[in-house]
Protein backbone atom coordinates (compact mmCIF):
# COMPACT_ATOMS: atom_id res chain seq x y z
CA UNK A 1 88.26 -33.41 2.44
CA UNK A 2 85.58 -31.25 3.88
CA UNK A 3 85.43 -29.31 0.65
CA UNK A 4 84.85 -32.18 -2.14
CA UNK A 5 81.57 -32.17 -3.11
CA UNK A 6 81.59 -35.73 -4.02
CA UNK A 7 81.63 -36.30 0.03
CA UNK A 8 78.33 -33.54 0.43
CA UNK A 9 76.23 -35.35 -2.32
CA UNK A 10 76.93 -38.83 -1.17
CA UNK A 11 76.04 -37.32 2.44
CA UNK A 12 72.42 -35.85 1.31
CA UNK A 13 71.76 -38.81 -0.93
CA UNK A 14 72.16 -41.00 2.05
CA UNK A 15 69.98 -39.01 4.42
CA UNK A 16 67.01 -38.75 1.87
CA UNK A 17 66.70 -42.00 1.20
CA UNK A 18 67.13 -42.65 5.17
CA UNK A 19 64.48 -40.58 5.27
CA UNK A 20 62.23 -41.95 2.44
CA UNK A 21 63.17 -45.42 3.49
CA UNK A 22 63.39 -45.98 6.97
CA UNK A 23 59.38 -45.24 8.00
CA UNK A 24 58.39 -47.77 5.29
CA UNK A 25 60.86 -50.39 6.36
CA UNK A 26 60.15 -50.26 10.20
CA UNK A 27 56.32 -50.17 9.66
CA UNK A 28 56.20 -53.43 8.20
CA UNK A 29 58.00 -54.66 11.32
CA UNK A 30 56.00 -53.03 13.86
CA UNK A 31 53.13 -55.00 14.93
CA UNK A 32 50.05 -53.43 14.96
CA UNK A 33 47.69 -52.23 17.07
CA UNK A 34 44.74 -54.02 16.24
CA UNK A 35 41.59 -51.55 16.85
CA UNK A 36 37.95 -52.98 17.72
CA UNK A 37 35.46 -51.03 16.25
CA UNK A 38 32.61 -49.66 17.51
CA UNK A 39 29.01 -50.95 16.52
CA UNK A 40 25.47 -50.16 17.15
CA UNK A 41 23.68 -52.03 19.74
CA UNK A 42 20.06 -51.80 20.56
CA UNK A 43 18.57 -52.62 24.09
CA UNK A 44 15.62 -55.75 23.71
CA UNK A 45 13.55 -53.87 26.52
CA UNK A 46 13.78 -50.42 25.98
CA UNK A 47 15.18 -50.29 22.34
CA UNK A 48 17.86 -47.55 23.69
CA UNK A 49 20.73 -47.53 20.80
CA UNK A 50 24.62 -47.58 22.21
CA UNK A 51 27.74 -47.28 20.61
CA UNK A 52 30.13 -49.92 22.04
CA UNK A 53 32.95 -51.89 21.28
CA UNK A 54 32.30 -55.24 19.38
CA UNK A 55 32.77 -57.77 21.01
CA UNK A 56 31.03 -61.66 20.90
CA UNK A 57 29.01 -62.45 23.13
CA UNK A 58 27.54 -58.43 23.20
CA UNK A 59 28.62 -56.05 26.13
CA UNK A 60 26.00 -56.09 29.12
CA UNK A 61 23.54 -53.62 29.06
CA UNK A 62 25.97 -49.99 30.10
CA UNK A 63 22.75 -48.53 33.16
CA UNK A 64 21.30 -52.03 34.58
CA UNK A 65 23.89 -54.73 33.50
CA UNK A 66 21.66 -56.88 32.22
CA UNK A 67 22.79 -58.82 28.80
CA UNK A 68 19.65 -57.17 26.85
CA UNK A 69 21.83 -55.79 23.88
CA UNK A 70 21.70 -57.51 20.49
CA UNK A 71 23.70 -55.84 17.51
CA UNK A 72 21.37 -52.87 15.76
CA UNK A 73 20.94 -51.64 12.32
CA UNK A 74 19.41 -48.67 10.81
CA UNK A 75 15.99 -49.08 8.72
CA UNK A 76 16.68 -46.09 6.60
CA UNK A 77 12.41 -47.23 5.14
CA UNK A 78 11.58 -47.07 8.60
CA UNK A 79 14.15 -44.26 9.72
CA UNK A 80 14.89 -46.41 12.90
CA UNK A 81 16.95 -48.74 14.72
CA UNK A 82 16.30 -52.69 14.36
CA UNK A 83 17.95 -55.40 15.65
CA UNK A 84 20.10 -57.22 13.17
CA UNK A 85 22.32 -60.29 12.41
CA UNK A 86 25.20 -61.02 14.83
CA UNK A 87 28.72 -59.63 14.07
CA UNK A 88 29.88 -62.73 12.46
CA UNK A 89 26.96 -63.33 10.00
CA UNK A 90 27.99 -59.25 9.33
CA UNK A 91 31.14 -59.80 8.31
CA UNK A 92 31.21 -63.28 6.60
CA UNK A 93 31.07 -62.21 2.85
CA UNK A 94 27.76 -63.27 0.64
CA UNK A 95 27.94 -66.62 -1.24
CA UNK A 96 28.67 -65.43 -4.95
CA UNK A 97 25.99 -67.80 -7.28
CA UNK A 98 27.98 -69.40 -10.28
CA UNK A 99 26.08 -70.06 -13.65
């Protein structure tokens, strides 16, 4: 038995598709980690920029606690920070115009 070769291919077929098979199979299962990015925010007093973790409503402000940060985005015209829309109005997709 342990010299048909019949037994050795059926043995490495099985263990590469194992291999090819299982990692696809038991990542759809696994839940994911969902991940909050990170996004600009700019102070209201002292327009200091900070890179912190979204969240709704915005962090407090990281040195004096106070809730002066608003979302930021970069004026490349200007080449500096601005304050901008709030995350959801940043993620909600454009209206597309029909004709």
């Amino acid at each position: 038995m342990r010299r048909d070769p019949r037994l050795w291919v059926f043995l490495a077929a099985t263990v590469l598709a194992a291999w090819l098979l299982v990692p696809r199979v038991v990542g759809r299962w696994s839940p994911g980690r969902a991940v909050a990015a990170d996004i600009d925010y700019i102070c209201r007093e002292t327009q200091e920029v900070f890179r912190l973790p979204a969240s709704s409503p915005p962090p407090p402000h990281p040195q004096t606690g106070r809730a002066t940060l608003v979302p930021a985005v970069y004026d490349p015209a200007k080449q500096a920070w601005r304050p901008g829309p709030p995350p959801e109005l940043r993620q909600r997709r454009p209206a597309t115009t029909t004709r």
